[in-house]
C-alpha atoms as a PDB file:
ATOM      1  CA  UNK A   1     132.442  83.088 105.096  1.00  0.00           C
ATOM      2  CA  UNK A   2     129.934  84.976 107.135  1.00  0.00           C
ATOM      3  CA  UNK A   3     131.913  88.510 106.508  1.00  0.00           C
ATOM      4  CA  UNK A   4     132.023  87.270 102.565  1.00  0.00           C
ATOM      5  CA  UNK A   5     128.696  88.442 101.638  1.00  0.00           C
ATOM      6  CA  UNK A   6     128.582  92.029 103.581  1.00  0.00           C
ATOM      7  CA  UNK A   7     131.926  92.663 102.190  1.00  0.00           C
ATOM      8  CA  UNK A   8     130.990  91.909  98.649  1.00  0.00           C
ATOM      9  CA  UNK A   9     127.434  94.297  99.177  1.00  0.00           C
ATOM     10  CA  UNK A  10     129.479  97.349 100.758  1.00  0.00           C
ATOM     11  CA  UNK A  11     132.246  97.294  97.764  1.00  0.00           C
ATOM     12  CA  UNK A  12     129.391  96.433  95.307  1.00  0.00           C
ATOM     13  CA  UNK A  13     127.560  99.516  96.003  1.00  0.00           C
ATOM     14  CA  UNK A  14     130.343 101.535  96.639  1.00  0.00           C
ATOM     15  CA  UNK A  15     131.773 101.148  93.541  1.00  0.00           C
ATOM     16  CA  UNK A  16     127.843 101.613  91.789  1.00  0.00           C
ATOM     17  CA  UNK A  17     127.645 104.995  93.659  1.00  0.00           C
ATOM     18  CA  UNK A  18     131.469 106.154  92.688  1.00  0.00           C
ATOM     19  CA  UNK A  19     131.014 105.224  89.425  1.00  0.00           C
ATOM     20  CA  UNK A  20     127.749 106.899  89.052  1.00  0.00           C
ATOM     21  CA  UNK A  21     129.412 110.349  89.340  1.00  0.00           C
ATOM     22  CA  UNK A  22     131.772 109.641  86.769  1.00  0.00           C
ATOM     23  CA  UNK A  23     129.817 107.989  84.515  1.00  0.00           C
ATOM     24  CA  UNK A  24     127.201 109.920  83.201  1.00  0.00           C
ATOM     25  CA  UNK A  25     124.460 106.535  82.514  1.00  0.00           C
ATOM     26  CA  UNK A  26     121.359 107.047  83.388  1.00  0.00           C
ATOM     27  CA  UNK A  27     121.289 103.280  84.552  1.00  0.00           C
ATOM     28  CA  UNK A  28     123.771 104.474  87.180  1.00  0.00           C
ATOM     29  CA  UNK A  29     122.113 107.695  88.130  1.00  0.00           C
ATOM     30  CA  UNK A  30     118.723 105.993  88.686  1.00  0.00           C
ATOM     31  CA  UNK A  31     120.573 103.000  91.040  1.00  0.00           C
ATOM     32  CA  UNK A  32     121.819 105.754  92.780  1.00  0.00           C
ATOM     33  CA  UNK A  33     119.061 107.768  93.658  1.00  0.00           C
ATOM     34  CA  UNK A  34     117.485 104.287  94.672  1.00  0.00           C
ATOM     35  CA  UNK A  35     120.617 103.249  97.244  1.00  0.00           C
ATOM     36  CA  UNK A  36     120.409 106.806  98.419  1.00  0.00           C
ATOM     37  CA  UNK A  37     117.023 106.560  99.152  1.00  0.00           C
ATOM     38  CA  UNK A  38     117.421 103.337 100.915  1.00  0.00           C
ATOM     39  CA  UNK A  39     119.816 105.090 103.102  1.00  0.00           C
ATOM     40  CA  UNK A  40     117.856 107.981 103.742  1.00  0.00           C
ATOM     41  CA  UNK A  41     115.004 105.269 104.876  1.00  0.00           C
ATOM     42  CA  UNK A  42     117.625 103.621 107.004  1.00  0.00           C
ATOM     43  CA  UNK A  43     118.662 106.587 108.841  1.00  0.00           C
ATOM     44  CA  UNK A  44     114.759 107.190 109.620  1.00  0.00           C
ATOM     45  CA  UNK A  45     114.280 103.774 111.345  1.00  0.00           C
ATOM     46  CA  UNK A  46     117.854 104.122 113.361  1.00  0.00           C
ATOM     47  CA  UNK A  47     116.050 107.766 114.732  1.00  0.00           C
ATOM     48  CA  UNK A  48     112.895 105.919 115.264  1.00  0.00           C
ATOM     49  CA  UNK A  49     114.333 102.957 117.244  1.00  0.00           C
ATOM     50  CA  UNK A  50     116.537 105.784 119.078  1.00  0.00           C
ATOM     51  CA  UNK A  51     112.616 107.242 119.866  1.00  0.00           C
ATOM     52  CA  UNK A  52     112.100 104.363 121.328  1.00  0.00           C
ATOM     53  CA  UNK A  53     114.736 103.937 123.325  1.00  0.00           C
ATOM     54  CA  UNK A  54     114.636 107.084 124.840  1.00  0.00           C
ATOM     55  CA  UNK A  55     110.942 106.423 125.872  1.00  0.00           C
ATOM     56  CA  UNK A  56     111.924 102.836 127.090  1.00  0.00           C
ATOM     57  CA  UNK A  57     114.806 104.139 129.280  1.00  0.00           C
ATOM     58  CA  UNK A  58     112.653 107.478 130.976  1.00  0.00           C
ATOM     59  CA  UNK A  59     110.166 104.857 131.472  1.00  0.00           C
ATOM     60  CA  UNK A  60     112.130 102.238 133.468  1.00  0.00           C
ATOM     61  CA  UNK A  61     113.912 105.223 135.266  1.00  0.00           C
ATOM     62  CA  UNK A  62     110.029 106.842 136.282  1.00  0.00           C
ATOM     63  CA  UNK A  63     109.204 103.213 137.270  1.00  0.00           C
ATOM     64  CA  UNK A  64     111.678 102.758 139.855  1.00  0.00           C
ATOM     65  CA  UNK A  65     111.498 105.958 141.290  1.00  0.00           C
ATOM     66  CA  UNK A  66     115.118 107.139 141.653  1.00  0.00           C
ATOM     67  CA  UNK A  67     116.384 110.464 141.604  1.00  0.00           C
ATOM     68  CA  UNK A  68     115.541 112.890 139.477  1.00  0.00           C
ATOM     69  CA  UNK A  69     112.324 110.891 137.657  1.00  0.00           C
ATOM     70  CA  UNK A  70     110.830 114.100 137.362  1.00  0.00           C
ATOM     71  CA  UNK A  71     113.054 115.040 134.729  1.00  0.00           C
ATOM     72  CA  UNK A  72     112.598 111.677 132.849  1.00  0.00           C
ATOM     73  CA  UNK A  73     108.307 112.171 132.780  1.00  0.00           C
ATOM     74  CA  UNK A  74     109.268 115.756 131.214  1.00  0.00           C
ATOM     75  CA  UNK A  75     111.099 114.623 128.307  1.00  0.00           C
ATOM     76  CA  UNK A  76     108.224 112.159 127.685  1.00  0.00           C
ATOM     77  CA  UNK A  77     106.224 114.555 127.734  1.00  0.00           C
ATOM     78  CA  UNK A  78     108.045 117.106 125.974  1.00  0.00           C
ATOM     79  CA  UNK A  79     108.353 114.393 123.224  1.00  0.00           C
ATOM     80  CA  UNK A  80     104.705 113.516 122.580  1.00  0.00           C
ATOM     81  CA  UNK A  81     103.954 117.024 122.760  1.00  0.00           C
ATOM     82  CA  UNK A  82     106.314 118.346 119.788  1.00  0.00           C
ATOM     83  CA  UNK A  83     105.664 114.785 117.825  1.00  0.00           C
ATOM     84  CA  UNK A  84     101.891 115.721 118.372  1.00  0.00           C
ATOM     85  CA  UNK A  85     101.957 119.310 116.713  1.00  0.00           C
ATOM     86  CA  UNK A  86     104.292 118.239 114.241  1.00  0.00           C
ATOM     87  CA  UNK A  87     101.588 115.753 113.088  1.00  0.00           C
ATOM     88  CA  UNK A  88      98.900 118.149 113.172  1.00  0.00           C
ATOM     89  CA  UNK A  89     100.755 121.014 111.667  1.00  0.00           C
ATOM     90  CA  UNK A  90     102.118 118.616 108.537  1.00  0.00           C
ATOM     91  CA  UNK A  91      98.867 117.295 108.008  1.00  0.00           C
ATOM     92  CA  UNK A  92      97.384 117.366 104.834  1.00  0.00           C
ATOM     93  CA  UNK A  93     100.090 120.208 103.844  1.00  0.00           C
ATOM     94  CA  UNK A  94     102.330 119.923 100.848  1.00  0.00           C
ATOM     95  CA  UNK A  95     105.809 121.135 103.361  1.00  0.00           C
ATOM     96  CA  UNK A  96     106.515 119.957 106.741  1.00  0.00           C
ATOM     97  CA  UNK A  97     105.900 122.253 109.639  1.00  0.00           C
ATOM     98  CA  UNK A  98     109.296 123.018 110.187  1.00  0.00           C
ATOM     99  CA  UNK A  99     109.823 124.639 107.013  1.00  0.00           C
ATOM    100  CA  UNK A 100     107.187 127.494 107.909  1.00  0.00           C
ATOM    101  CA  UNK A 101     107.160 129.933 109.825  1.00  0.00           C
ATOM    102  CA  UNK A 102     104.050 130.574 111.126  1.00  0.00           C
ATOM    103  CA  UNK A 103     104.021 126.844 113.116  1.00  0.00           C
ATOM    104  CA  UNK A 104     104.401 126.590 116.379  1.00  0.00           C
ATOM    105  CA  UNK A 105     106.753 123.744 115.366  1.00  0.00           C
ATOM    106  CA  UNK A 106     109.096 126.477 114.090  1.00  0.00           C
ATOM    107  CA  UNK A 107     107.883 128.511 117.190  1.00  0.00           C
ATOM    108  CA  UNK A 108     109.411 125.505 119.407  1.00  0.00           C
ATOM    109  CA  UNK A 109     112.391 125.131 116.772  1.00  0.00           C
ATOM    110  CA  UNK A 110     113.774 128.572 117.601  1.00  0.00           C
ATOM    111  CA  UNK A 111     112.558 128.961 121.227  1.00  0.00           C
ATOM    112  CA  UNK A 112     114.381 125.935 122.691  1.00  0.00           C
ATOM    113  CA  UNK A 113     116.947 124.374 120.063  1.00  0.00           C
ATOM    114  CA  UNK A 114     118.340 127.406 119.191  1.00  0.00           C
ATOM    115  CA  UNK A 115     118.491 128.996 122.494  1.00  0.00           C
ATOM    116  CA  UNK A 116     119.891 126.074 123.789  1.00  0.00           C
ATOM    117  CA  UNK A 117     122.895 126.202 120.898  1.00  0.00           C
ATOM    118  CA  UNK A 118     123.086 130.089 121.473  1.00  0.00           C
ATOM    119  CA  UNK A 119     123.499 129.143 125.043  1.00  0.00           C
ATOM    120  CA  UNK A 120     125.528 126.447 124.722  1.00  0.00           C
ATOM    121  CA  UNK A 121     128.126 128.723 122.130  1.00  0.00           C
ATOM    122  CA  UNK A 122     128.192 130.886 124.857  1.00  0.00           C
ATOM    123  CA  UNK A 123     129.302 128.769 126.981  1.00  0.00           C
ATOM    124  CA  UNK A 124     132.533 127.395 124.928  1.00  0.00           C
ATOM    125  CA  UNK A 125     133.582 131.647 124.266  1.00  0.00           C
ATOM    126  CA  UNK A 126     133.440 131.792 128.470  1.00  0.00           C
ATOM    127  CA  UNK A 127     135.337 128.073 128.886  1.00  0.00           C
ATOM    128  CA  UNK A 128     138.017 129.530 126.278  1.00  0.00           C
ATOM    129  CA  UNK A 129     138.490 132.628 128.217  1.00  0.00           C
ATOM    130  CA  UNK A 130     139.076 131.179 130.755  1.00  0.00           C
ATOM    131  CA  UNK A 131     141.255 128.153 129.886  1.00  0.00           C
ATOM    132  CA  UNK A 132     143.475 130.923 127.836  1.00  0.00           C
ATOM    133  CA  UNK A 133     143.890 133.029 131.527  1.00  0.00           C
ATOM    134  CA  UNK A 134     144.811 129.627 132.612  1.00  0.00           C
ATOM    135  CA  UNK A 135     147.022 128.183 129.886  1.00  0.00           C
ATOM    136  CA  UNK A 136     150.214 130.794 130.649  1.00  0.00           C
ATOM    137  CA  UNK A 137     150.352 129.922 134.534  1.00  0.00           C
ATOM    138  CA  UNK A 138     150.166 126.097 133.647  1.00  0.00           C
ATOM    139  CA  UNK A 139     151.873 126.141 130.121  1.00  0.00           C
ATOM    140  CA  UNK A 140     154.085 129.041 129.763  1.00  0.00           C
ATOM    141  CA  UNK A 141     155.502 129.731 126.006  1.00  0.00           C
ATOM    142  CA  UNK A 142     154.673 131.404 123.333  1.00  0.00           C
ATOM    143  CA  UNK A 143     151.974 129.646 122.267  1.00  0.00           C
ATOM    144  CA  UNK A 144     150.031 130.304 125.384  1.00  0.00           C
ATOM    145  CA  UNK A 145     150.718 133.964 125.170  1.00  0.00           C
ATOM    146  CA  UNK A 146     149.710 133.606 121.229  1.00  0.00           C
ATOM    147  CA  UNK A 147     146.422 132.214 122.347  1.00  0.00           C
ATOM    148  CA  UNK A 148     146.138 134.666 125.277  1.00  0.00           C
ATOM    149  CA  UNK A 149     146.746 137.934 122.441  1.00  0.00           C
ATOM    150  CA  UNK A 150     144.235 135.862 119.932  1.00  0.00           C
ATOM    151  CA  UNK A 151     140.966 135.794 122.688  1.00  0.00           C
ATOM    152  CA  UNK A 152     141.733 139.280 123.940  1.00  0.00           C
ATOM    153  CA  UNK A 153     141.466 140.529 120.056  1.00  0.00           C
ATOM    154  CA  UNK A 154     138.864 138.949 119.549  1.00  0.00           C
ATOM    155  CA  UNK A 155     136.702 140.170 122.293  1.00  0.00           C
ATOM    156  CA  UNK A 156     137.602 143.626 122.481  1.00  0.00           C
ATOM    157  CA  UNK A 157     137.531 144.081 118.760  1.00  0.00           C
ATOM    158  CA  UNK A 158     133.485 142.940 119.447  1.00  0.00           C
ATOM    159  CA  UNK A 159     133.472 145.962 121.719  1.00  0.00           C
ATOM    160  CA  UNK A 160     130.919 148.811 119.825  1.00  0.00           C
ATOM    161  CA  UNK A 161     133.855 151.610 121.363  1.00  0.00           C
ATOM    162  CA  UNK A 162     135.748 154.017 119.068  1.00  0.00           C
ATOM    163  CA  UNK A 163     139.049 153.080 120.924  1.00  0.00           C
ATOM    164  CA  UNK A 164     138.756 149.379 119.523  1.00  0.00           C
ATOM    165  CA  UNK A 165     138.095 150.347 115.975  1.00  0.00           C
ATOM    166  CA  UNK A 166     142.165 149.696 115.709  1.00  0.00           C
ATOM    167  CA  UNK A 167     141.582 145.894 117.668  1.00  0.00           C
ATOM    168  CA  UNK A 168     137.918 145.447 115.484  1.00  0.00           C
ATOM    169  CA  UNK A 169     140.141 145.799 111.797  1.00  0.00           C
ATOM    170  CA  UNK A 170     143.083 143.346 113.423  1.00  0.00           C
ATOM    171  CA  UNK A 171     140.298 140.884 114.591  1.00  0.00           C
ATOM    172  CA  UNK A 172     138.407 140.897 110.956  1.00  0.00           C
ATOM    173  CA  UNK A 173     141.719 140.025 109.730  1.00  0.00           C
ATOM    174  CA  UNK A 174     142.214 136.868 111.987  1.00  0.00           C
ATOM    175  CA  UNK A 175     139.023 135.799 111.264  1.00  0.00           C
ATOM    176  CA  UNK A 176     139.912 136.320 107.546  1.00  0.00           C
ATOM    177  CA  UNK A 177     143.259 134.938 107.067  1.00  0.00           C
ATOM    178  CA  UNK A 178     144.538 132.860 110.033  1.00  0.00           C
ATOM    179  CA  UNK A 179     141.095 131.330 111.271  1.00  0.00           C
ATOM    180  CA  UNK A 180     139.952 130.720 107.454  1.00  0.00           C
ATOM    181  CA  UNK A 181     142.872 129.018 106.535  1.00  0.00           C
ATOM    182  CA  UNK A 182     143.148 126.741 109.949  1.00  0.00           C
ATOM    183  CA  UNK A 183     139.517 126.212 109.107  1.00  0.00           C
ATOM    184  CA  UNK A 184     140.067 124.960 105.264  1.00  0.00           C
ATOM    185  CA  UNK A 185     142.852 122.733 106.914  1.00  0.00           C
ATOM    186  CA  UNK A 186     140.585 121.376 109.161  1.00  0.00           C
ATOM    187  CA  UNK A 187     138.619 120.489 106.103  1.00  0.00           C
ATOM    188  CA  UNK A 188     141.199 119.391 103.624  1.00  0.00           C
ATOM    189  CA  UNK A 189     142.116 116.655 106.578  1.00  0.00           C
ATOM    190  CA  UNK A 190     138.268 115.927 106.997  1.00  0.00           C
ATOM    191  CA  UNK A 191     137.965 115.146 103.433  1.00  0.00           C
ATOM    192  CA  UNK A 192     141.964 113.447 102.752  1.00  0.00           C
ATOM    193  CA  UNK A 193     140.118 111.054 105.852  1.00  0.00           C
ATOM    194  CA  UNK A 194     137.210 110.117 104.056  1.00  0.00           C
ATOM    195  CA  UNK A 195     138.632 109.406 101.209  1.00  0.00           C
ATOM    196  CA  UNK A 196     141.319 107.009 102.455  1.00  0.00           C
ATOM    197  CA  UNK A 197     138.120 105.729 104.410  1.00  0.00           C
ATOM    198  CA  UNK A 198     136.013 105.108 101.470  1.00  0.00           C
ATOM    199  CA  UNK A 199     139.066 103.058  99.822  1.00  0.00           C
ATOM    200  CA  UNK A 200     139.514 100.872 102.333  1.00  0.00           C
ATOM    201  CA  UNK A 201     135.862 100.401 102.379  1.00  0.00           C
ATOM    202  CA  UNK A 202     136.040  99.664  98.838  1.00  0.00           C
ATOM    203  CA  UNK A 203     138.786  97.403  98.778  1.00  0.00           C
ATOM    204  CA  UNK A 204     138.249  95.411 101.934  1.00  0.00           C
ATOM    205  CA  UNK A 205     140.377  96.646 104.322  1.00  0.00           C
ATOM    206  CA  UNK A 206     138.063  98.414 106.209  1.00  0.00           C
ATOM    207  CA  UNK A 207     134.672  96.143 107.693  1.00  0.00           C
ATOM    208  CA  UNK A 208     132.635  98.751 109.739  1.00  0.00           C
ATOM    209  CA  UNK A 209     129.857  95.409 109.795  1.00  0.00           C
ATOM    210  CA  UNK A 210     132.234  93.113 111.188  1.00  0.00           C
ATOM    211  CA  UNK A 211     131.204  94.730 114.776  1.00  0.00           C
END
């Protein structure tokens, strides 16, 4: 009985919000901008209480002294320090201060997340080098020599040379055709998966609340 009442909400509002695209009532486009708006308040207080986790767990780990508390006291610091200028950049301004770029919020923004994801990218392109150098001694087959050919392209063809204008057409045409298709497919299967998702959340079969 207890799973009787979540089950009847998520279907409820499920079927408000599917129907709300195919209906065009303005009832049913005002409940939905409502239920997405509760959501989008939701997902605020999970990344608050995930804020205050973080601070809870640096703090027990500074308190007890064990290795590498140093690196716990930064990140609290490094948090009140961006949620700081963030508040006193947005204040009293009609856009938040990551939307500008004259802030050091955006200064931050581009200094240290996206150096870290530049860094990080760079990272995967030298871990797939090497795991295709690796894959024919461990794997042999064609595959593994397809995979090889496909990373060599690709980085020579980046090469600013006149010898790998040849290697730089072959690569655009990888990224065109083979990678843009495997990457639609990728897709297709992302969105065939939420879909079946979404009807089993609607008819029952599916109770992400149970846990």
């Amino acid at each position: 009985m207890k799973y009787v009442l979540p089950a009847a909400v998520a279907i409820g509002i499920g079927l408000v919000v599917l129907a709300s695209y195919l209906v065009p009532n303005p009832l049913l486009f005002s409940i939905r901008l409502a239920l997405t708006d509760w959501a989008a308040i939701l997902a605020a207080l999970a990344v608050l209480i995930g804020i205050f986790n973080l601070l809870l767990v640096n703090s027990r780990r500074i308190q007890s002294g064990g290795k590498g508390w140093v690196y716990n006291l930064v990140t609290i610091l490094a948090l009140f320090f961006t949620l700081a200028i963030g508040v006193y950049e947005s204040f009293g301004q009609s856009s938040s201060a990551l939307y500008r770029s004259d802030t050091i919020t955006m200064a931050l923004y581009r200094g240290v997340i996206v150096a870290a994801l530049a860094t990080l990218t760079g990272l995967i392109a030298i871990f797939l080098i090497i795991s295709a150098a690796r894959l024919p001694r461990s794997k042999p087959g064609i595959w593994a020599a397809l995979f090889l050919g496909a990373a060599l392209v690709a980085l020579v063809g980046w090469l600013p040379f006149q010898f790998a204008a040849p290697l730089n057409s072959f690569r655009q045409w990888v990224l065109t055709v083979p990678a843009t298709a495997g990457a639609r497919g990728i897709i297709i299967g992302v969105a065939l998966g939420t879909l079946v998702i979404g009807i089993r959340v609607l008819t029952g079969v599916e109770r992400p609340y149970k846990d």
